[in-house]
Protein backbone atom coordinates (compact mmCIF):
# COMPACT_ATOMS: atom_id res chain seq x y z
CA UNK A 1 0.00 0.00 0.00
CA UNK A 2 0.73 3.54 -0.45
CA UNK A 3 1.91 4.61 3.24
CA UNK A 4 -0.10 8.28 3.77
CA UNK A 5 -2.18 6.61 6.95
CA UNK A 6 0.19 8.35 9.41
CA UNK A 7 -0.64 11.65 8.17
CA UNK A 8 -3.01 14.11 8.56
CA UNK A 9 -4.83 16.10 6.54
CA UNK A 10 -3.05 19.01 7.90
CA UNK A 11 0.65 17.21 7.17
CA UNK A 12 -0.45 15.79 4.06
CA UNK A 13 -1.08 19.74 2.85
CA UNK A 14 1.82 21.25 4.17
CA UNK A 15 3.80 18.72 2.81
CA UNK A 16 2.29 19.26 -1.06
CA UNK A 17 2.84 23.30 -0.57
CA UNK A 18 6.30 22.31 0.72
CA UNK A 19 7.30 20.19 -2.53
CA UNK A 20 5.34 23.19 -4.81
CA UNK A 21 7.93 25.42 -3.03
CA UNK A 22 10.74 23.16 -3.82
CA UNK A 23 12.06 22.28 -0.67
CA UNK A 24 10.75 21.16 2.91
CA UNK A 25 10.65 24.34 5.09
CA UNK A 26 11.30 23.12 8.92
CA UNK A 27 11.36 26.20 11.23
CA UNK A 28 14.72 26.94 12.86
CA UNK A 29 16.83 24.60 10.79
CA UNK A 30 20.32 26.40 10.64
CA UNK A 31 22.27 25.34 7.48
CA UNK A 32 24.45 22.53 8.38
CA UNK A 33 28.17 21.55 8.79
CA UNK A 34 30.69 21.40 5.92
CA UNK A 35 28.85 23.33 3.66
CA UNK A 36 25.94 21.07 2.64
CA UNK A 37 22.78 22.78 2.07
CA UNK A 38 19.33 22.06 3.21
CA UNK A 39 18.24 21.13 -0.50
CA UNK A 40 20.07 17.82 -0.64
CA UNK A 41 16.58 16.07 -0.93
CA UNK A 42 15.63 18.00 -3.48
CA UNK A 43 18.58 17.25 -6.39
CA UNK A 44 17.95 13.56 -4.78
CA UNK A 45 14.37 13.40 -5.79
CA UNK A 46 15.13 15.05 -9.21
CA UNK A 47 17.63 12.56 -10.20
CA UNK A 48 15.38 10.21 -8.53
CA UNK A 49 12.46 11.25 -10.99
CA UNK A 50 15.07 11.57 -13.95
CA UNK A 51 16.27 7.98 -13.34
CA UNK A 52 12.59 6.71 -12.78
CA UNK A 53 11.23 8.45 -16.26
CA UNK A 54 10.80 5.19 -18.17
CA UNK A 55 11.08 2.23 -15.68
CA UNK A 56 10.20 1.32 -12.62
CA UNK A 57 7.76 3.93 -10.91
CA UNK A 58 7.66 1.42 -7.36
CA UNK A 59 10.02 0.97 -4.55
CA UNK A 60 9.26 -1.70 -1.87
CA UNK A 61 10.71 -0.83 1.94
CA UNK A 62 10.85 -3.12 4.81
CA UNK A 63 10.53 -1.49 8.13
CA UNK A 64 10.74 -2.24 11.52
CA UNK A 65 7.05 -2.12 13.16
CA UNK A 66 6.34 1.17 14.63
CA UNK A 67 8.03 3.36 13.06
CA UNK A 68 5.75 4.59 10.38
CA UNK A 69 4.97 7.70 11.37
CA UNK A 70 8.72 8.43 10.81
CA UNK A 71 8.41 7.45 6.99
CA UNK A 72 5.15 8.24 6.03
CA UNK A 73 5.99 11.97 5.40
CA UNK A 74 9.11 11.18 3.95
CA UNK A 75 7.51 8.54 1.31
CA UNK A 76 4.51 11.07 1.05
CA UNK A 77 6.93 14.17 0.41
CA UNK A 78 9.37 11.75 -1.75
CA UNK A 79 5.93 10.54 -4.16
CA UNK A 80 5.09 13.97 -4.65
CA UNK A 81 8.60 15.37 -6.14
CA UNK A 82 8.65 11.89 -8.27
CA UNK A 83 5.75 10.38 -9.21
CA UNK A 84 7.32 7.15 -7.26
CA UNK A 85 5.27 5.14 -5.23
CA UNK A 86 7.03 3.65 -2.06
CA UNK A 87 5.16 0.86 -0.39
CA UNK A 88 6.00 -0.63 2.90
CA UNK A 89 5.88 -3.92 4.52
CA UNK A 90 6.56 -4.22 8.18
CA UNK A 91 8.45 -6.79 10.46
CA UNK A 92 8.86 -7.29 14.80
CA UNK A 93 11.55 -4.87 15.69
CA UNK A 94 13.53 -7.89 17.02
CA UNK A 95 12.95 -9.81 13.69
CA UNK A 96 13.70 -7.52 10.57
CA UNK A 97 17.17 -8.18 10.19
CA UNK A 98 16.72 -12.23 10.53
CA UNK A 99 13.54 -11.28 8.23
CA UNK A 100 15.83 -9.63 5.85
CA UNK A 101 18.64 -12.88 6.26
CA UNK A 102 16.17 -15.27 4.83
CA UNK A 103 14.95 -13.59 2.14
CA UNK A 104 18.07 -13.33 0.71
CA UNK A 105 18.67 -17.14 1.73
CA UNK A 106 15.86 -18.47 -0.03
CA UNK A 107 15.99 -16.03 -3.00
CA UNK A 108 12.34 -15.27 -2.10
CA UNK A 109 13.19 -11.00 -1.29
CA UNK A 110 10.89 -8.87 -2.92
CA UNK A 111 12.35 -6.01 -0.93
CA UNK A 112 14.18 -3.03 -3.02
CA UNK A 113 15.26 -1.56 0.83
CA UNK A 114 15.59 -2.19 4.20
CA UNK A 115 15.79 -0.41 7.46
CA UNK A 116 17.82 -3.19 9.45
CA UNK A 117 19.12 -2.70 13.08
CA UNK A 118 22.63 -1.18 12.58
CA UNK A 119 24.31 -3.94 14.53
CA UNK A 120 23.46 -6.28 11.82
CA UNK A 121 24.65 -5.02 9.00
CA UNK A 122 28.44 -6.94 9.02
CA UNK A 123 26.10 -9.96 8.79
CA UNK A 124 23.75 -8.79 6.16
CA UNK A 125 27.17 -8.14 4.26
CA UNK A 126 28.60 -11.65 5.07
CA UNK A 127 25.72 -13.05 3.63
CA UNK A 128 25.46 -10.69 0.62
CA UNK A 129 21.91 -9.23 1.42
CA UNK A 130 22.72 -6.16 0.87
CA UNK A 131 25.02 -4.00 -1.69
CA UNK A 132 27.67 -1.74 -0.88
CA UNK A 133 26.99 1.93 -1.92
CA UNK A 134 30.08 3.26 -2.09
CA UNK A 135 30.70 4.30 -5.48
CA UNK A 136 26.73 5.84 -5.48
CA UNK A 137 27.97 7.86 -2.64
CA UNK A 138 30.74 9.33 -4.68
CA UNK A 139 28.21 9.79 -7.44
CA UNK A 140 25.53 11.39 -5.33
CA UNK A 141 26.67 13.03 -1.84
CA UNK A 142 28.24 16.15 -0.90
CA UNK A 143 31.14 16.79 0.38
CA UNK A 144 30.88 16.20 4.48
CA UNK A 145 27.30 14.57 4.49
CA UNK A 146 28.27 11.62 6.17
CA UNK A 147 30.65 13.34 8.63
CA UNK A 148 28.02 15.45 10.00
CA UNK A 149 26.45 12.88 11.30
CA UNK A 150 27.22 12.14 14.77
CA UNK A 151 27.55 8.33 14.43
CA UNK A 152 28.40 7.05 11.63
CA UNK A 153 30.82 4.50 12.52
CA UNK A 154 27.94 0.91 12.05
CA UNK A 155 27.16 2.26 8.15
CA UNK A 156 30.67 1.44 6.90
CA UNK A 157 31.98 -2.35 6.87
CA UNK A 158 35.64 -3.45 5.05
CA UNK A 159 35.67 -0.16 3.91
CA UNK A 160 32.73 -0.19 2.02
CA UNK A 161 29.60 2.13 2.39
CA UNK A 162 26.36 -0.23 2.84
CA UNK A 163 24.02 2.27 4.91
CA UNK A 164 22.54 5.53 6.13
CA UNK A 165 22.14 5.96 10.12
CA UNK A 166 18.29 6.89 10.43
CA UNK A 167 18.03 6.58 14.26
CA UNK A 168 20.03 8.04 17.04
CA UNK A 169 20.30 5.06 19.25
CA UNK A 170 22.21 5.78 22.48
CA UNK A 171 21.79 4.27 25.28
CA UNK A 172 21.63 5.92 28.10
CA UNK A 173 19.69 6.43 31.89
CA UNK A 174 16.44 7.89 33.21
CA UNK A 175 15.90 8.57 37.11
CA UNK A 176 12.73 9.21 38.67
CA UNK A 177 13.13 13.36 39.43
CA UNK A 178 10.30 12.74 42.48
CA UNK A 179 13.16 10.27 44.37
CA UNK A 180 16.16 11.91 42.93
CA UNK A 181 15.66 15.20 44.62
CA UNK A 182 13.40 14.22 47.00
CA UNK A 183 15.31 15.90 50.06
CA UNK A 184 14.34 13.31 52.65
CA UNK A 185 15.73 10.95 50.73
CA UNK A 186 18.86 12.91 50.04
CA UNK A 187 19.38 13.42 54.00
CA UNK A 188 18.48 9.56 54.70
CA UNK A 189 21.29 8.51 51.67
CA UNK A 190 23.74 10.82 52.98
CA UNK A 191 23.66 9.93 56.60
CA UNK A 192 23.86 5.74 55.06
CA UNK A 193 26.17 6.12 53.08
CA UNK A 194 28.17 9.35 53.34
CA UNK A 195 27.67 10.88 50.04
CA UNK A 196 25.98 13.07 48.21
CA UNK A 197 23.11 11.62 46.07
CA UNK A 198 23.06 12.45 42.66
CA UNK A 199 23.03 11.15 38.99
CA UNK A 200 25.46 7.96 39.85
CA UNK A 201 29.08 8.16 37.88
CA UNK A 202 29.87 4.86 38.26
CA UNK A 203 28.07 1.86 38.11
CA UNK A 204 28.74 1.22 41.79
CA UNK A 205 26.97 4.23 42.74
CA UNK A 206 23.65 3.16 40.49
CA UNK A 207 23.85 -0.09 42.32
CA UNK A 208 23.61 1.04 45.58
CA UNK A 209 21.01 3.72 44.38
CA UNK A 210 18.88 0.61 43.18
CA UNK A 211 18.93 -0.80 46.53
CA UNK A 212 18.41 1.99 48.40
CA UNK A 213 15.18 3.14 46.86
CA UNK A 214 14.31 -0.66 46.43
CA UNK A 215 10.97 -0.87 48.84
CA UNK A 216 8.93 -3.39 47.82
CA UNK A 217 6.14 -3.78 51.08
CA UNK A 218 5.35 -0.26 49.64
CA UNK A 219 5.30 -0.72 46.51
CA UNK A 220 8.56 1.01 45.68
CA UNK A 221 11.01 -0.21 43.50
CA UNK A 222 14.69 0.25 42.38
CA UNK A 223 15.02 -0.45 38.45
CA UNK A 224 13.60 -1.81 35.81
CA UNK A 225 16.47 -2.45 33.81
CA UNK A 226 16.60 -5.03 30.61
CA UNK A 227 16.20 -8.72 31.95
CA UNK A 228 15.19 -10.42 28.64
CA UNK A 229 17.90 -12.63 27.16
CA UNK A 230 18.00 -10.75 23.98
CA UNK A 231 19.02 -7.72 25.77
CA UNK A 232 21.00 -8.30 28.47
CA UNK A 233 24.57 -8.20 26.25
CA UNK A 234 24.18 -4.42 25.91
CA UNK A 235 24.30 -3.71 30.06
CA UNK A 236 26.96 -5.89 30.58
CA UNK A 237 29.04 -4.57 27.56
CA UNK A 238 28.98 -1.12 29.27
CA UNK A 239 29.64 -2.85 32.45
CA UNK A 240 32.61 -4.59 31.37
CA UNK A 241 33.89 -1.36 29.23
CA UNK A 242 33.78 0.49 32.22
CA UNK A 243 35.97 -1.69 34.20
CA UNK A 244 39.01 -0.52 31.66
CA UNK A 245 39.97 -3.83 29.34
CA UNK A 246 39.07 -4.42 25.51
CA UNK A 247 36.82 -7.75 25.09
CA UNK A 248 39.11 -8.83 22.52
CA UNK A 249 42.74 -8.66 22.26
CA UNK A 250 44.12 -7.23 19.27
CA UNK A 251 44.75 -11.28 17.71
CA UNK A 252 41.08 -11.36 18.73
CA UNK A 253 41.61 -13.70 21.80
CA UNK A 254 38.39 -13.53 24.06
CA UNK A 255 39.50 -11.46 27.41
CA UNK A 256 35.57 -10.97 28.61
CA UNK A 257 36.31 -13.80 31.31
CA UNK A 258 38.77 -12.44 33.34
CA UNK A 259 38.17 -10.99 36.81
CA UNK A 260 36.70 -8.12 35.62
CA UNK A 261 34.59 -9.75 33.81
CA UNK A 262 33.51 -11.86 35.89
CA UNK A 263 32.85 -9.32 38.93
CA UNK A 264 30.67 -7.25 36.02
CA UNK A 265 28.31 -9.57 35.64
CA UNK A 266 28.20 -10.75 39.81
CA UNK A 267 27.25 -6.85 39.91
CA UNK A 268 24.87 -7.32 37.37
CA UNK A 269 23.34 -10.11 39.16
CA UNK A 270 23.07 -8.45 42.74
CA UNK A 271 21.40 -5.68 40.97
CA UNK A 272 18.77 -7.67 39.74
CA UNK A 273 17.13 -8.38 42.88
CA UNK A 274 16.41 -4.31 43.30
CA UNK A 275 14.48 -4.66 40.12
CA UNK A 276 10.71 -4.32 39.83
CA UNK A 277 8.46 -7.61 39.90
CA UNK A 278 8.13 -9.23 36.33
CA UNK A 279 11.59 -7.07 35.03
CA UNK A 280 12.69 -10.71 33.47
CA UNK A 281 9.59 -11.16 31.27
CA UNK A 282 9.32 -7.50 29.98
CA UNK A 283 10.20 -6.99 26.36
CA UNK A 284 11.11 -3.05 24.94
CA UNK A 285 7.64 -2.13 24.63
CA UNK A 286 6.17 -3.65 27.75
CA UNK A 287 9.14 -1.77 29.70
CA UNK A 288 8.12 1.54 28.69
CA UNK A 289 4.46 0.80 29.66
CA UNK A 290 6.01 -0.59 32.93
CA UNK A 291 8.16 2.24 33.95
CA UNK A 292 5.87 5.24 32.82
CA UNK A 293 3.58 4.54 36.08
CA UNK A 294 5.77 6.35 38.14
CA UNK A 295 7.14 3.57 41.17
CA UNK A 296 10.42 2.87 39.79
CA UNK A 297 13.41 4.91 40.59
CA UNK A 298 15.88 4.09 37.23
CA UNK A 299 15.38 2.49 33.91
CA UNK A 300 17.78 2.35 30.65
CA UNK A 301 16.84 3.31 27.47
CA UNK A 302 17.08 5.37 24.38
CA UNK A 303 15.73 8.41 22.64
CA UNK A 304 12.94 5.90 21.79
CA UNK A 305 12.19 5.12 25.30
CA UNK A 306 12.12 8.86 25.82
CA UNK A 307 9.56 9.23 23.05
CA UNK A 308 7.15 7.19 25.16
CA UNK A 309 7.42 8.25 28.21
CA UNK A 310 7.35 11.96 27.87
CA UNK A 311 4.33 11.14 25.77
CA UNK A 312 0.75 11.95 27.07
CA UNK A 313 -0.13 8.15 28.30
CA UNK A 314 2.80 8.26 31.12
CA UNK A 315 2.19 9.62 34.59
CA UNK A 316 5.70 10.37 34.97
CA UNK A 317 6.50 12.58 31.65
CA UNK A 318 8.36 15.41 33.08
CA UNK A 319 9.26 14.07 36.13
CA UNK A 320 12.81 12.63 34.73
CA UNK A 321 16.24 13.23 34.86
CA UNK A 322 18.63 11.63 32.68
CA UNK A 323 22.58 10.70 32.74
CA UNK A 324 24.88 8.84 30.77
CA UNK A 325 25.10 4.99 31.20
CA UNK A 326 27.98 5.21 34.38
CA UNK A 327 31.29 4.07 34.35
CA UNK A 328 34.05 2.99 36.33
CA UNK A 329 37.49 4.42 38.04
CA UNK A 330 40.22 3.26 36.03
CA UNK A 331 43.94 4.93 36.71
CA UNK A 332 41.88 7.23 39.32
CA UNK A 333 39.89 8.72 36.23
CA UNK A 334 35.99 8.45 35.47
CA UNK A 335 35.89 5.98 32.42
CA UNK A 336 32.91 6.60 30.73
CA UNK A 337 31.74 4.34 27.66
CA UNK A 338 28.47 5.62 26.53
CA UNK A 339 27.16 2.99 23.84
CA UNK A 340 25.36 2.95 20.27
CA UNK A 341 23.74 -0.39 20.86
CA UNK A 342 20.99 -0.33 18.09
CA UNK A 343 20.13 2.12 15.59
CA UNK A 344 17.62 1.61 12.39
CA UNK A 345 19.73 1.93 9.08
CA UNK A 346 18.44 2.34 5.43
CA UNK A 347 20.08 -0.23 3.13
CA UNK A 348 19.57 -1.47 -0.09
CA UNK A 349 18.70 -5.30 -0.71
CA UNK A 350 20.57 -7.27 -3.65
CA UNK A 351 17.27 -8.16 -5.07
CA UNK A 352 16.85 -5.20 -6.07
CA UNK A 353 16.02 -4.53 -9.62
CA UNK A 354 16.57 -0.55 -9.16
CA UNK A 355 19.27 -0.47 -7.01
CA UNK A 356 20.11 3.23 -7.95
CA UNK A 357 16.91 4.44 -7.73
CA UNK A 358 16.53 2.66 -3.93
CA UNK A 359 19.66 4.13 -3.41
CA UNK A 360 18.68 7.60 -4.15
CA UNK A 361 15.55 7.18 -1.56
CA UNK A 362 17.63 6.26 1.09
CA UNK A 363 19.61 9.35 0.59
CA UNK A 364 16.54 11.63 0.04
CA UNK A 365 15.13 9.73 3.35
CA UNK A 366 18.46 10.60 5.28
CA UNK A 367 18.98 14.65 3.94
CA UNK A 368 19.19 16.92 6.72
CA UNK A 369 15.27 18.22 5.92
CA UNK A 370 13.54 15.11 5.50
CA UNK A 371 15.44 13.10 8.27
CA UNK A 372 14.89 16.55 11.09
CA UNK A 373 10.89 15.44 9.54
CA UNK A 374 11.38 12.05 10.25
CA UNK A 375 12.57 11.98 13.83
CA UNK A 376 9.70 14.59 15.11
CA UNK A 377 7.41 12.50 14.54
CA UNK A 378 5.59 11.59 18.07
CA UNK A 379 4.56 8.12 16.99
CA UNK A 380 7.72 6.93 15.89
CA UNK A 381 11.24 5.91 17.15
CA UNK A 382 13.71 7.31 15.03
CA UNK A 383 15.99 9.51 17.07
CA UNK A 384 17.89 12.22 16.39
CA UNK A 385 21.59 11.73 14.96
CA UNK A 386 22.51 15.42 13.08
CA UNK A 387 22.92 18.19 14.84
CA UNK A 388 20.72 20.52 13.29
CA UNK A 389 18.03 17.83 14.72
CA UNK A 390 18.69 19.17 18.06
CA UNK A 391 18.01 22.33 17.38
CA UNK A 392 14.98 21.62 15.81
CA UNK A 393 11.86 23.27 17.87
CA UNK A 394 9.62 20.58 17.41
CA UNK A 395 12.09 17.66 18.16
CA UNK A 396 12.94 19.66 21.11
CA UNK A 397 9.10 20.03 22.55
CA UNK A 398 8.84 15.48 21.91
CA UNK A 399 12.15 14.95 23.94
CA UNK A 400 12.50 18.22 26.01
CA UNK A 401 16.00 20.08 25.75
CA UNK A 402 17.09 17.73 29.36
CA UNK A 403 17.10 14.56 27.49
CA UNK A 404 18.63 15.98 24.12
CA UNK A 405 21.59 17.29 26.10
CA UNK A 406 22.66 13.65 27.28
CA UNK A 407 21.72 12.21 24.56
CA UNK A 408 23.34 14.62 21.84
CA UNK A 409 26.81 13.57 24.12
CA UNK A 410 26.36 10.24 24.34
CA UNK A 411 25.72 9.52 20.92
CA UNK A 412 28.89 11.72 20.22
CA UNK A 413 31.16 9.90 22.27
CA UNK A 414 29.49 5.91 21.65
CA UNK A 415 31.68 3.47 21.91
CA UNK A 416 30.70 1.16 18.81
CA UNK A 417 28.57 -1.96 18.98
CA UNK A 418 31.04 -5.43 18.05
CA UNK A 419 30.94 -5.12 14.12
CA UNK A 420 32.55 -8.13 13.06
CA UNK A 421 31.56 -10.90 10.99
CA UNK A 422 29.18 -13.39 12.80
CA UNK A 423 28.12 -10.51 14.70
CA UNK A 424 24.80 -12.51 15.69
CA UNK A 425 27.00 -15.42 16.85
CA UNK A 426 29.26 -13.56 19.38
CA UNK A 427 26.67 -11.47 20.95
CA UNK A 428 23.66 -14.59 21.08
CA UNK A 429 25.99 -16.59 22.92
CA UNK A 430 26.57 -13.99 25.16
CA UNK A 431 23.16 -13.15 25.90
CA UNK A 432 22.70 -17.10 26.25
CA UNK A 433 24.63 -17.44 29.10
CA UNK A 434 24.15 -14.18 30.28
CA UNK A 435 20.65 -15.56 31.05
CA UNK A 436 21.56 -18.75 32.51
CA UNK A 437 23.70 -17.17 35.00
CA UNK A 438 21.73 -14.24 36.17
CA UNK A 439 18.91 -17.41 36.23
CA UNK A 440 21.50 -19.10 38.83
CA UNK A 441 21.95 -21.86 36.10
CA UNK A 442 25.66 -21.21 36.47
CA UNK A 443 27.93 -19.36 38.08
CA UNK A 444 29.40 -16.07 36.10
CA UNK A 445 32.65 -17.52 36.22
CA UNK A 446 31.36 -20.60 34.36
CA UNK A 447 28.74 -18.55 31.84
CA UNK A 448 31.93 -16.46 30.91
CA UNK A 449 33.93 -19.15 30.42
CA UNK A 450 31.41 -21.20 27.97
CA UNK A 451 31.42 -17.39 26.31
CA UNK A 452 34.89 -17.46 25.79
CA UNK A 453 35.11 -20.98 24.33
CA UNK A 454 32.34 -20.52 21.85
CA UNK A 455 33.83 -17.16 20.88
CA UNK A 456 36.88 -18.99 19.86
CA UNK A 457 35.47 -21.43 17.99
CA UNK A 458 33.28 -18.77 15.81
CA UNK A 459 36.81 -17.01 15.21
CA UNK A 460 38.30 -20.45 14.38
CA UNK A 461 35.34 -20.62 11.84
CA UNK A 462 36.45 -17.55 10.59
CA UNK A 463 38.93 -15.93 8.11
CA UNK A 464 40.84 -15.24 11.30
CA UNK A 465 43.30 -12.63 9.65
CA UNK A 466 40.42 -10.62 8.08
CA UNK A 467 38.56 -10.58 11.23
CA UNK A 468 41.70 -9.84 13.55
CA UNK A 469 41.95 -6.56 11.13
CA UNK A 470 38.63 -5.85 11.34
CA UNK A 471 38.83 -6.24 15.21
CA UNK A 472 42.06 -3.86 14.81
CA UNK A 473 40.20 -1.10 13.18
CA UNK A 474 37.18 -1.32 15.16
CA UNK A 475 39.56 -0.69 18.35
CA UNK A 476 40.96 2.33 16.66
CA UNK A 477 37.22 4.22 15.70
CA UNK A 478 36.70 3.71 20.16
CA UNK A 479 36.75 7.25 21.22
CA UNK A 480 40.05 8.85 22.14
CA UNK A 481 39.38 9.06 25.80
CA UNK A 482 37.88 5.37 25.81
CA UNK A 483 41.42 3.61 24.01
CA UNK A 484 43.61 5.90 26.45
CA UNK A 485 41.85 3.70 29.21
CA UNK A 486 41.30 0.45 27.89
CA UNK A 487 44.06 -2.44 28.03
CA UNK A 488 44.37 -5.87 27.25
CA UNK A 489 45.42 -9.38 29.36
CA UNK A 490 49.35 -9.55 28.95
C-alpha cells in the first residue's frame, strides 16, 4: 500500500505546498556543517524522478514495526517530487534483520530496501543481502554529508559504504526526578552512606542507588532495567567497558572472562534483585508501559524510550532526569563508555532490480530536511543523529532540551557496537549465558567461560586474519578518551 495513513490532513497539505515550493521548510533549521545545504533532498528526488522516467515507478521498503509515522511523510513528500510510489511492509523490531537474512537465503526478497538494526549489518554483508553503496555515494553526496552525522561509525563495513544511520540510538539512563531530589531521601542517603546523592558516575553508585530506593512492602522499586535474554549483552558490555579492558585482544583472543569480567556480571546479578516484579519477562515495549507509572526509581533506554514516556499516556513525563550509562574508576579517572547499541539503518537489498533508484531514496530519506521530519514525529522511534536535529523546535518540545543534552553527548562519544563478521554469533551466545547465570543456572565464572570458548570457535570458523583486522580497526574508531583507558590481558 501507499503509506499516507500516518498523516493528517493538515501534514499531508503542508507537505504538497512544501514540494510546490521546492524544498521542505522546517522552522529553525540552521544550514548545516561542511557546507551542505538544506536542498540535498531535493537534487535527490530530481535525479530520482530523472532515473525513474521510463522504468520502474515502485520501490518496496521493509521497516521495523512502529516506526511509520517516521516514513510516512518522507515517502509522502518523496511521491510527490517523483511520481514514485514507495510501499512498505513491516516486520517485529527484534525480527527484521533475521527477516531480511532469509529472504536473501531463499531467494524469495521482494524487498528493493531495508531499514535493518545497525548492529546487523556486518552480517547482512557476510551473507550478501545487501550491496555496498560506495561508489553511489561518490556519485551522489556532498562533500561532508556523512561526517556530520554524529555516528556514523555501524554504516561502513571493510571499507565499504552499505548504509545511512536513520536513528540516534544511544543508550543511556532515566531517574525518577520525584526520588532523585526528594530531600528526605537525600538526608536519609547521605547519613547511610556518606555521600551526596546524585546522577550515579559509576556503576557502583547506580547499584547502591537501586537498593536503596528498592521498597517493595510499599510498593517502591529500584530499576527496571533489561532482563530479557536478547538484551542483556548491551548492560553488561557497558559494564565490562567500564571496568578498563578491551573484550578482545588485538589477535582477537576472548578477554571478557577475566576478573573483571567476571565481577561485572556478579554486579549485574546483585542488581537484579532491586528490580521491579516481572523485570525478566518484559520486552522493549512492555518496559516503557512498565516504567511510565511512576514507582520505579531508574530504567535504561534510548531516545525511543524517551519518546514514550514523555508522551501523554505516562504519569511520569516530566518528572525525569537523565545521565549517561555510568562508568568505572580506572587509573583514578571516570571511564565513561556511553554505547550505540541499536540504531535503524536504510540499506539497499541485492534483489533489487533498481538499485540506484533505492539508493537515491535512502539518501533523500536521510537529507538533513527530511530526516529533522522524520525523527519529530511523536509516533515513531527514530531519534535524532545530526545536529541541526537538536536544534529543531519541534524535536525539542517530543524529547524536552534535558534529554537531548545527554543524549546529543552520548551519541557523540558511543563506543561502537562489536561489528565483526558473525556478529549474531558472538553477541547470542553472550546473551545465552548471560541468562543462565543471572537465572542461577551457572555461576558467572562458568557462563563467561562457555562465552569465551564458543567465541573462539566462531573465530576459528572464521577468516581469522580478516577478522583480527577488522577487530584492529574497530579498536581504533573507540573514542580517544575510551582507548587511552582500555588495556588488554598480557
Amino acid at each position: 500500500m501507499k503509506l499516507h495513513d500516518g498523516c493528517s490532513p493538515s501534514t499531508e497539505r503542508r507537505l504538497l505546498l512544501s514540494v510546490i515550493a521546492g524544498s521542505l521548510v522546517v522552522s529553525g533549521l540552521p544550514k548545516i556543517a561542511h557546507g551542505v545545504g538544506d536542498d540535498l533532498h531535493v537534487k535527490a528526488a530530481e535525479k530520482a524522478r530523472r532515473l525513474s522516467a521510463n522504468g520502474s515507478k515502485v520501490l518496496k521498503l521493509l521497516i521495523p514495526k512502529g516506526c511509520s509515522e517516521n516514513v510516512a511523510p518522507v515517502i509522502s513528500a518523496f511521491n510527490e517530487m517523483t511520481g514514485i510510489l514507495v510501499e512498505t511492509t513491516e516486520a517485529a523490531v527484534d525480527d527484521i534483520n533475521t527477516q531480511l537474512l532469509l529472504e536473501s537465503m531463499t531467494g524469495a526478497g521482494v524487498h528493493d530496501l531495508a531499514l535493518p538494526a545497525t548492529f546487523g549489518l556486518p552480517d547482512l554483508v557476510s551473507a550478501r543481502a545487501i550491496i555496498p553503496l560506495t561508489e553511489y555515494a561518490k556519485k551522489h553526496e556532498p562533500l561532508g554529508f556523512r561526517e556530520a552525522v554524529l555516528y556514523n561509525i555501524g554504516d561502513s563495513f571493510d571499507d565499504q559504504i552499505y548504509g545511512f544511520q536513520a536513528d540516534g540510538d544511544a543508550y543511556l539512563m532515566f531517574y525518577n526526578r520525584e526520588y532523585l531530589e526528594n530531600v528526605d531521601e537525600q538526608k536519609r542517603y547521605e547519613d547511610k552512606f556518606g555521600e551526596m546523592l546524585s546522577i550515579p558516575r559509576t556503576w557502583h553508585e547506580l547499584d547502591q542507588q537501586l537498593a536503596f530506593f528498592h521498597r517493595p512492602e510499599t510498593k517502591q522499586y529500584g530499576g527496571l532495567l533489561f532482563r530479557t535474554a536478547g538484551y542483556l549483552g548491551w548492560e553488561w558490555w557497558v559494564r565490562f567497558h567500564a571496568k578498563g579492558y578491551w573484550p578482545l585482544s588485538p589477535t582477537l583472543e576472548p578477554q571478557i572472562n577475566n576478573a573483571a569480567g567476571i565481577q561485572a556480571l556478579e554486579e549485574m546479578i546483585q542488581a537484579s534483585q532491586y528490580l521491579a516484579p516481572g523485570a525478566e519477562s518484559l520486552g522493549l515495549f512492555a518496559n516503557w508501559e512498565r516504567y511510565s507509572h511512576g514507582d520505579i526509581y531508574c530504567n535504561i533506554g534510548w531516545g525511543g524510550s524517551q519518546k514514550y514516556l514523555n508522551g501523554p499516556k505516562s504519569a511520569i513525563r516530566g518528572k525525569m532526569v537523565y545521565g549517561p550509562t555510568p562508568g568505572g574508576i580506572v587509573d583514578n579517572k571516570l571511564l565513561l563508555t556511553p554505547y550505540f547499541n541499536w540504531g535503524w539503518n536504510y540499506v539497499v537489498t541485492t534483489g533489487s532490480n533498481v538499485p540506484e533508484l533505492a539508493y537515491l531514496f535512502a539518501l533523500f530519506s536521510s537529507s538533513s530536511i527530511m530526516s529533522t521530519e522524520s525523527v519529530r514525529q511523536q509516533g515513531g522511534y527514530f531519534d535524532p543523529f545530526r545536529p541541526e536535529h537538536y536544534q529543531d523546535t519541534e524535536i525539542q518540545r517530543i524529547y524536552s532540551q534535558e534529554f537531548l543534552s545527554v543524549h546529543q553527548d552520548s551519541l557523540k562519544n558511543s563506543i561502537p557496537d562489536l561489528y565483526l563478521a558473525n556478529q549474531g554469533q558472538y553477541i547470542q551466545t553472550l546473551n545465552n549465558w548471560l541468562d543462565r547465570a543471572l537465572s542461577g543456572a551457572v555461576t558467572a565464572t562458568e557462563a563467561l567461560n562457555r562465552v569465551a570458548e564458543h567465541w573462539n570457535i566462531i573465530n576459528d570458523r572464521s577468516d581469522i586474519r580478516l577478522q583480527q583486522e577488522r577487530w584492529r580497526n574497530l579498536r581504533g574508531k573507540y573514542p580517544e578518551t575510551v582507548r587511552n583507558l582500555l588495556r588488554d590481558i598480557v
